[in-house]
N, C-alpha and C. Protein backbone atom coordinates (compact mmCIF):
# COMPACT_ATOMS: atom_id res chain seq x y z
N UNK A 1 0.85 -1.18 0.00
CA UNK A 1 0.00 0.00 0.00
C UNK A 1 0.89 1.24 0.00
N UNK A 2 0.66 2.15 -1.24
CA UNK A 2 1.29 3.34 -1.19
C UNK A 2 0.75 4.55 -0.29
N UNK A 3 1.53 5.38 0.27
CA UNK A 3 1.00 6.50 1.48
C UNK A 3 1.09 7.51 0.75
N UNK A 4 0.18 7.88 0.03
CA UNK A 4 -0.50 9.16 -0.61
C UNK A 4 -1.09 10.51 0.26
N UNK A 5 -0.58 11.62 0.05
CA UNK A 5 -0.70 12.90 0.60
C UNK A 5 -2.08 14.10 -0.02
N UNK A 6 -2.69 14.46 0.14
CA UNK A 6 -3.90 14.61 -0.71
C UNK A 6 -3.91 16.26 -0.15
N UNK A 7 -3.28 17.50 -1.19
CA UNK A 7 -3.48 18.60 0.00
C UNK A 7 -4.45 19.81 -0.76
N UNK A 8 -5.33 19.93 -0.01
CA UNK A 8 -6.86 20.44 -1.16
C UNK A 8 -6.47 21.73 -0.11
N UNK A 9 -6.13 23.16 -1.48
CA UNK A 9 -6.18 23.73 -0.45
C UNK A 9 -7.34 24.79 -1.34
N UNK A 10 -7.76 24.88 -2.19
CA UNK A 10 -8.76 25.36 -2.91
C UNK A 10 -10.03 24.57 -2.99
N UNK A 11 -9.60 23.80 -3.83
CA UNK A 11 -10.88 22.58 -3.99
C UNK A 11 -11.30 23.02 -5.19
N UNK A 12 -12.53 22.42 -5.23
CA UNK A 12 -13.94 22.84 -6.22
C UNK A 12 -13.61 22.24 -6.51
N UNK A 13 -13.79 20.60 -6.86
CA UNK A 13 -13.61 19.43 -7.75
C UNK A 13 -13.97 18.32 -6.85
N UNK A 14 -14.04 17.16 -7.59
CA UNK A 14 -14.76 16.12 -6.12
C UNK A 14 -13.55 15.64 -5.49
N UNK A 15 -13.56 15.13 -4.34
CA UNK A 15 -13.39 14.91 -2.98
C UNK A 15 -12.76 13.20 -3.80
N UNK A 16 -10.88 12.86 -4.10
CA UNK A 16 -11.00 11.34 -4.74
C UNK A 16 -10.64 10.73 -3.85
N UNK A 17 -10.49 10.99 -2.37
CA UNK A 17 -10.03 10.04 -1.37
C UNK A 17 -10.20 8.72 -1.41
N UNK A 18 -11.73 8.30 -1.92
CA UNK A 18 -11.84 6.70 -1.80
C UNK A 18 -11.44 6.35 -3.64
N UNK A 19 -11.50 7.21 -4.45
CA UNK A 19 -10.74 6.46 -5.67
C UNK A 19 -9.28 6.04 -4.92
N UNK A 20 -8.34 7.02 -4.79
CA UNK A 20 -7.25 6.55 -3.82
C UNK A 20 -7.16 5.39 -3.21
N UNK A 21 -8.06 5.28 -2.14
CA UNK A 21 -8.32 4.33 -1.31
C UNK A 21 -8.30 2.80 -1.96
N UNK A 22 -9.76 2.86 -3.08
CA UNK A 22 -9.75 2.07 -3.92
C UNK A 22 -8.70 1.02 -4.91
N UNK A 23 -7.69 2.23 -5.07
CA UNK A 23 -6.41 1.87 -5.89
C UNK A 23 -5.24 1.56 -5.01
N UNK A 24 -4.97 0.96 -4.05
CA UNK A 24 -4.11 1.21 -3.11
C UNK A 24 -3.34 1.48 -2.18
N UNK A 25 -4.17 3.32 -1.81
CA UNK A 25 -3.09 4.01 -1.10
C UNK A 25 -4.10 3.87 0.19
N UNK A 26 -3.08 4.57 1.19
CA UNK A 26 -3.23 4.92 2.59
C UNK A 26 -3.57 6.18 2.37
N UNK A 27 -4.49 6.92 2.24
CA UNK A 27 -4.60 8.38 2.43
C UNK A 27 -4.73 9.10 3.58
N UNK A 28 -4.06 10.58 3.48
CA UNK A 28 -4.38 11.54 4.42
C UNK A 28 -4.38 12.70 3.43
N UNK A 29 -5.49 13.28 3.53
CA UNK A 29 -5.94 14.53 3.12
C UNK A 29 -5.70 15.77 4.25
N UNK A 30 -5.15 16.69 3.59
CA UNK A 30 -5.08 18.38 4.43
C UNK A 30 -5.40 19.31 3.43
N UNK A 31 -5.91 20.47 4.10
CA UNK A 31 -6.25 21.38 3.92
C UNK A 31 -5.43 22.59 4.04
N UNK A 32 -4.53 22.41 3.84
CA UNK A 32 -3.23 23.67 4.39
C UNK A 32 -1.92 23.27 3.72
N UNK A 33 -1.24 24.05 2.87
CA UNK A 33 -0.08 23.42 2.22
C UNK A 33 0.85 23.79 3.81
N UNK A 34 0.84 24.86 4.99
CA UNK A 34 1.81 25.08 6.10
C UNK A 34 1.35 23.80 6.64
N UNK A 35 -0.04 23.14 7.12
CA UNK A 35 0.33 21.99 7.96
C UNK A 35 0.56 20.36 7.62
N UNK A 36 0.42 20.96 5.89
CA UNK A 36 1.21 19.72 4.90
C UNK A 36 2.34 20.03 5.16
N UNK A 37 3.34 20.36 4.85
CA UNK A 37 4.63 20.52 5.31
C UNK A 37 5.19 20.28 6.32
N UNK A 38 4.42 20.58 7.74
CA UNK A 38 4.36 20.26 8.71
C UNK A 38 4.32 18.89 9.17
N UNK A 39 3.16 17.88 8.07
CA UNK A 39 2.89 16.81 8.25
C UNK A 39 4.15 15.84 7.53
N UNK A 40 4.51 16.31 6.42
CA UNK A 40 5.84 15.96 5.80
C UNK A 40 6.57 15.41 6.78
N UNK A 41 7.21 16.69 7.63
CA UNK A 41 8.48 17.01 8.11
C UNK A 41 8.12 15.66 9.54
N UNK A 42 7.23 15.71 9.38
CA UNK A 42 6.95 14.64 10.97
C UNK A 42 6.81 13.31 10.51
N UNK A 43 6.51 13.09 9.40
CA UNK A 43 6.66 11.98 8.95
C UNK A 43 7.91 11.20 8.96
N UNK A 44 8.73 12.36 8.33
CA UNK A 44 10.27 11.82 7.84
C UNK A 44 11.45 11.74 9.05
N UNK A 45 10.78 12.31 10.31
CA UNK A 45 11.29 12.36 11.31
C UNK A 45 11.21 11.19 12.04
N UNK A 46 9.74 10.92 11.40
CA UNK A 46 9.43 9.46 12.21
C UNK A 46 10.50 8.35 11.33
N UNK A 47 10.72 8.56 10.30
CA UNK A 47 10.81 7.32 9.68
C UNK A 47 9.97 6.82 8.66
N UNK A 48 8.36 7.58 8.35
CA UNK A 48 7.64 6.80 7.16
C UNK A 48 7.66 7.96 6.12
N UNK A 49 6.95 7.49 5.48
CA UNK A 49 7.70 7.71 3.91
C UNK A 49 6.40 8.16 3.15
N UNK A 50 6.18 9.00 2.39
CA UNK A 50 5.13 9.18 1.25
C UNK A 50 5.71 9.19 0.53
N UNK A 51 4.71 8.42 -0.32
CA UNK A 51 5.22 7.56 -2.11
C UNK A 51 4.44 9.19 -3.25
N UNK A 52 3.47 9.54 -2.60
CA UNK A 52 2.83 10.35 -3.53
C UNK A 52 2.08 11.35 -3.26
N UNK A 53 1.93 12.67 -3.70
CA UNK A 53 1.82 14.11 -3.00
C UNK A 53 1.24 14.35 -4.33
N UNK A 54 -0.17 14.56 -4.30
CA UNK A 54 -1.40 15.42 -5.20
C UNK A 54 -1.61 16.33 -4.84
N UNK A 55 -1.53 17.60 -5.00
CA UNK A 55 -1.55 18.53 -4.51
C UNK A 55 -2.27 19.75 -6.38
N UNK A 56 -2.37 21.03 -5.42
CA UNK A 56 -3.16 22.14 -6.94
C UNK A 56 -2.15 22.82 -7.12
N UNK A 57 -2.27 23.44 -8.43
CA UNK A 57 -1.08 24.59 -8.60
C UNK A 57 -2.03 25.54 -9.05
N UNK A 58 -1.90 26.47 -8.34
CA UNK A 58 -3.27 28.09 -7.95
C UNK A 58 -2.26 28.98 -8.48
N UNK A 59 -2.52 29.18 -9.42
CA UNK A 59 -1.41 30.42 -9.85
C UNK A 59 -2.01 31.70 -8.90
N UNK A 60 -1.13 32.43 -8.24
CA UNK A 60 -1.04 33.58 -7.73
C UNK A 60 -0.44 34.78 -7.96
N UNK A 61 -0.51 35.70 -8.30
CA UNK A 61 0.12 36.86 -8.50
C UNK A 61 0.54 37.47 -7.70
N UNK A 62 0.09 37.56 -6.60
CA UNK A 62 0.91 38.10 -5.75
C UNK A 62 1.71 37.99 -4.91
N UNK A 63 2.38 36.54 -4.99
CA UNK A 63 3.77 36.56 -4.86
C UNK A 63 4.88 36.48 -5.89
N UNK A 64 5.99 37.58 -4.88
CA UNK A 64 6.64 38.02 -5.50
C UNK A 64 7.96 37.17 -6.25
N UNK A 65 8.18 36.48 -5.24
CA UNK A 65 9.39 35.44 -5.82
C UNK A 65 8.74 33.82 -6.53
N UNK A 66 7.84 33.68 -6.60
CA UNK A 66 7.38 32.53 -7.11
C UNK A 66 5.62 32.70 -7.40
N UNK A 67 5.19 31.79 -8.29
CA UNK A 67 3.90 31.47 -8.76
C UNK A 67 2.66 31.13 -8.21
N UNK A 68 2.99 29.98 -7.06
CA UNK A 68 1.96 29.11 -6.41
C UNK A 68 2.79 28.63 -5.18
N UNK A 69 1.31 28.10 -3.80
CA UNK A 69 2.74 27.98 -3.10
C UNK A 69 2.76 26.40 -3.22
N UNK A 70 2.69 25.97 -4.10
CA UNK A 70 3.12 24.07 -4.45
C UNK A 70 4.95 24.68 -4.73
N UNK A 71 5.18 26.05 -5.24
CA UNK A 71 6.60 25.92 -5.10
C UNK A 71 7.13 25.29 -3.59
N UNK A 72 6.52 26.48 -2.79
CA UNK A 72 7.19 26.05 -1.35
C UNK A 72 7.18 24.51 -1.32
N UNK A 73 6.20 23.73 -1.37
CA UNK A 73 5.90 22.20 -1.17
C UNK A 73 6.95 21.71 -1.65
N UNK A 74 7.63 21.75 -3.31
CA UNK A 74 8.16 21.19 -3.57
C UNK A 74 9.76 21.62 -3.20
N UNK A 75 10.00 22.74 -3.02
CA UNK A 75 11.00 23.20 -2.01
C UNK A 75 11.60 22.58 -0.71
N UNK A 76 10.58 21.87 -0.08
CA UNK A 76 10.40 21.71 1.01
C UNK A 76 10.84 19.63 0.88
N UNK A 77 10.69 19.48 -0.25
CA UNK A 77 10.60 17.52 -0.50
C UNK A 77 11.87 17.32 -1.31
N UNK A 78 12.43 18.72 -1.93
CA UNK A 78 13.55 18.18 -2.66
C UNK A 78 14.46 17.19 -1.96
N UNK A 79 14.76 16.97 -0.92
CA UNK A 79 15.68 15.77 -0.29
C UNK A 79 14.55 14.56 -0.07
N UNK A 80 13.76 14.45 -0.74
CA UNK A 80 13.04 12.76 -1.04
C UNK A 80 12.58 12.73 -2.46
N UNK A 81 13.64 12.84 -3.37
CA UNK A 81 13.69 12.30 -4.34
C UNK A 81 12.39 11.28 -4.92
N UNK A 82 12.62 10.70 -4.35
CA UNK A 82 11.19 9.32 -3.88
C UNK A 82 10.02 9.92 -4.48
N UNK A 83 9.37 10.82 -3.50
CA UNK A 83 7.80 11.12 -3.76
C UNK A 83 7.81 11.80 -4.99
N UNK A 84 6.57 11.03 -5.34
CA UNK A 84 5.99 11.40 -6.79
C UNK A 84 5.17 12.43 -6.84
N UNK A 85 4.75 13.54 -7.27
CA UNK A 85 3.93 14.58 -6.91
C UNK A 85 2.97 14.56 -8.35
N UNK A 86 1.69 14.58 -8.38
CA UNK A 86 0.60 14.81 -9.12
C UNK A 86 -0.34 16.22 -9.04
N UNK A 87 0.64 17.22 -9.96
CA UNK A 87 -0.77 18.64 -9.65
C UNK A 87 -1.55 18.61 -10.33
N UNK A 88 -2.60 19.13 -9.95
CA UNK A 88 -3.75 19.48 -10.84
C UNK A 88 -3.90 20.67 -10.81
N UNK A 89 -3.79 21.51 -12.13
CA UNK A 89 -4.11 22.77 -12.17
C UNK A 89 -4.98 23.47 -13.65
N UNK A 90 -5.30 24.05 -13.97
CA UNK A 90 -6.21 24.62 -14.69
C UNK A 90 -5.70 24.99 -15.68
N UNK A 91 -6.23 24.35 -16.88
CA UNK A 91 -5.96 24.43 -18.13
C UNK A 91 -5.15 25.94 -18.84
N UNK A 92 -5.74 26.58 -18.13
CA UNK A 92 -5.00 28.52 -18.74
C UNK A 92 -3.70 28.80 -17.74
N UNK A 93 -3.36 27.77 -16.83
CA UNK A 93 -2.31 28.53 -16.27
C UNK A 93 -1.26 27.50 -16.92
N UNK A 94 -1.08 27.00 -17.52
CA UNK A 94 -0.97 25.89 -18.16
C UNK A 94 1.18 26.50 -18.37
N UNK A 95 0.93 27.49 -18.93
CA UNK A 95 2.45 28.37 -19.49
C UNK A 95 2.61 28.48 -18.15
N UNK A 96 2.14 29.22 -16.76
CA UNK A 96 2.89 29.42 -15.84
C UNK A 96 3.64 28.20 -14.87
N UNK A 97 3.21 27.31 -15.33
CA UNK A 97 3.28 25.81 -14.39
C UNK A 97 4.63 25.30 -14.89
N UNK A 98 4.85 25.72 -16.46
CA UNK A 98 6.08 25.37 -16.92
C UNK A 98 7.30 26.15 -15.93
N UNK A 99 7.06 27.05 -15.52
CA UNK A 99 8.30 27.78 -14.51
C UNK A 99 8.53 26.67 -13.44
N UNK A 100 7.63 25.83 -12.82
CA UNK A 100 7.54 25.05 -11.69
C UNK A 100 8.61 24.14 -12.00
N UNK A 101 7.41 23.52 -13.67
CA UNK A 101 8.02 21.88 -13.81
C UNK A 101 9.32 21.97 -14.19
N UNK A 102 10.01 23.11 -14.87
CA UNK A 102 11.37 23.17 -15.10
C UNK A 102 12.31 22.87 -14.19
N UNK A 103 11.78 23.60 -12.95
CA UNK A 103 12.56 23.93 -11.91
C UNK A 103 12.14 22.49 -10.41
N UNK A 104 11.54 21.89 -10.95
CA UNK A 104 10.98 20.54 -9.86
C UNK A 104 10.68 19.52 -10.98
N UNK A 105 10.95 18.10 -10.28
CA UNK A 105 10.31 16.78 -10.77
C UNK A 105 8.86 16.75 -10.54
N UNK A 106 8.14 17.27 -11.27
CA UNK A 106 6.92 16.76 -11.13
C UNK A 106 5.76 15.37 -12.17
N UNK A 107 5.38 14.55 -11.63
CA UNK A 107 5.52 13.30 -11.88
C UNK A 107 4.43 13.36 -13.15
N UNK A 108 3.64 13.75 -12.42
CA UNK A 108 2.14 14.00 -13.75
C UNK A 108 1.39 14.98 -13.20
N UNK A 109 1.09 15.79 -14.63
CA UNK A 109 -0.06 17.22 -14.04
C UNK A 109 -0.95 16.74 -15.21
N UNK A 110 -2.47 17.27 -14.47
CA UNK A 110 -3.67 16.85 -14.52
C UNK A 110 -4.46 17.83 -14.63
N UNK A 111 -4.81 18.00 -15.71
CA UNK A 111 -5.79 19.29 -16.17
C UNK A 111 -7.62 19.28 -15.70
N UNK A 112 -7.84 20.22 -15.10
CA UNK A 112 -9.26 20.15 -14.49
C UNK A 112 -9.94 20.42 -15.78
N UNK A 113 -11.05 19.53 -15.77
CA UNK A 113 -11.87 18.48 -14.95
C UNK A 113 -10.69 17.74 -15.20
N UNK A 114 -10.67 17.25 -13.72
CA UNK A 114 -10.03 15.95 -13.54
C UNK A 114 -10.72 14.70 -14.16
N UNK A 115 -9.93 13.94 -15.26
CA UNK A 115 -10.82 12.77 -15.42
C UNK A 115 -10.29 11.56 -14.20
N UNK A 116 -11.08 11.12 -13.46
CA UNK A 116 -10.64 10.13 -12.74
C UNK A 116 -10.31 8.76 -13.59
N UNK A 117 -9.88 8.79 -14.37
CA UNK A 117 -9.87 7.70 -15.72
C UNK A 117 -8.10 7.39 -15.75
N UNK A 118 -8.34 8.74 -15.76
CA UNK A 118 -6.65 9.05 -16.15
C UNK A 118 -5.83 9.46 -14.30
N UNK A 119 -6.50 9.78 -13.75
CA UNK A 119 -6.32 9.41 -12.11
C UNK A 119 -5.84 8.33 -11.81
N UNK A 120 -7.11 6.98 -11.87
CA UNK A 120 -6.64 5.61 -11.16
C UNK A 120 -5.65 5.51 -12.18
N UNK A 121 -5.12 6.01 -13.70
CA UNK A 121 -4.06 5.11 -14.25
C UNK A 121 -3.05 5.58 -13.73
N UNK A 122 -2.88 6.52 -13.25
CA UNK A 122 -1.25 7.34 -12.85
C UNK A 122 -1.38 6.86 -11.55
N UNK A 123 -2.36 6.63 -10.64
CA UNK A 123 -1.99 5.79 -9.22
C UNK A 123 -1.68 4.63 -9.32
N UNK A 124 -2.71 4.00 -10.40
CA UNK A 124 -1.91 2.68 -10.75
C UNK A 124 -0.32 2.40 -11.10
N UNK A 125 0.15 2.83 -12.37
CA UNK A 125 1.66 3.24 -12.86
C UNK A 125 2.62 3.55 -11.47
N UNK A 126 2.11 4.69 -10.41
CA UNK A 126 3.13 4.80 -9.06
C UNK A 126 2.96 3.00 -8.45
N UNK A 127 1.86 3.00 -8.34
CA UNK A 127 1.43 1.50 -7.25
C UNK A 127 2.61 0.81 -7.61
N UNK A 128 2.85 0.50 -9.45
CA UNK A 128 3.95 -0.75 -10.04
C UNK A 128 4.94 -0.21 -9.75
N UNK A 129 5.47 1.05 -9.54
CA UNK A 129 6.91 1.83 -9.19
C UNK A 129 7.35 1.21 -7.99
N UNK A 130 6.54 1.57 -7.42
CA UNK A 130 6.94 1.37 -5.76
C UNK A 130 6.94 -0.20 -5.38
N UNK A 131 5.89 -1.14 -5.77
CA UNK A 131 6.24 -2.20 -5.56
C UNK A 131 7.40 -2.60 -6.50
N UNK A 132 7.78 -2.44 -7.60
CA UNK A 132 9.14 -2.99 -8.37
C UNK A 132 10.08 -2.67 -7.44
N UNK A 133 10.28 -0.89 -6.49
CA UNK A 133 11.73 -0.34 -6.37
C UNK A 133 11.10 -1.04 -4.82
N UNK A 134 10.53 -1.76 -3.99
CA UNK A 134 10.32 -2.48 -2.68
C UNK A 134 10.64 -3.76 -3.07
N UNK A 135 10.63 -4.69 -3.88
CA UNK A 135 11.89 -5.81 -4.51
C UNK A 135 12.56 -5.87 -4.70
């Protein structure tokens, strides 16, 4: 079972915890990219591990040194290589997201409407990752 990170900090789209669920993972959903980070950092302290971090990319303008704060997130994971990150962000910000993905591994981005079609296949595809690199 993969430990999937789910961090809705906008929303407006449905709620895929039990597709997740469905496909393998352990979920925990937050509402806060500060007490995602938070939850990160306590994780890795403990010792467990997230395989996969879905998270939105909200383009913002008004910050000044970066776009969205999925920068901070991914700022914050660069020393776990490991986790796979899945954004979903909105078709028109589409050019600004390229500043991100240049600058971060990001695993698969997912244009709203989310098709959950193309969801369970990219949870599926991590599921075979992680069990191949756990053999």
């Amino acid at each position: 079972m993969i430990n999937l990170l789910s961090i809705v900090e906008v929303g407006g789209y449905p709620d895929f915890s039990e597709v997740y669920r469905q496909n393998g993972c352990h979920v925990e959903q937050i509402k806060s990219l500060r007490k995602s980070i938070s939850y990160i950092k306590s994780c890795y302290k403990k010792g467990q591990t997230i395989d996969v971090i879905v998270a939105e990319y909200n383009f913002q303008t008004q910050f000044r040194d970066r776009t969205s704060s999925i920068e901070s997130l991914m700022a914050v994971i660069q020393p776990y290589p490991e986790i796979k990150v899945i954004a979903f962000l909105e078709d028109k910000h589409q050019e600004n997201f390229k500043k991100v993905s240049s600058r971060f591994p990001i695993y698969k981005t997912l244009i709203f409407p989310i098709q959950e079609s193309l969801l369970i296949e990219t949870i599926n595809q991590i599921n075979a990752e992680v069990i191949k690199e756990d053999t």
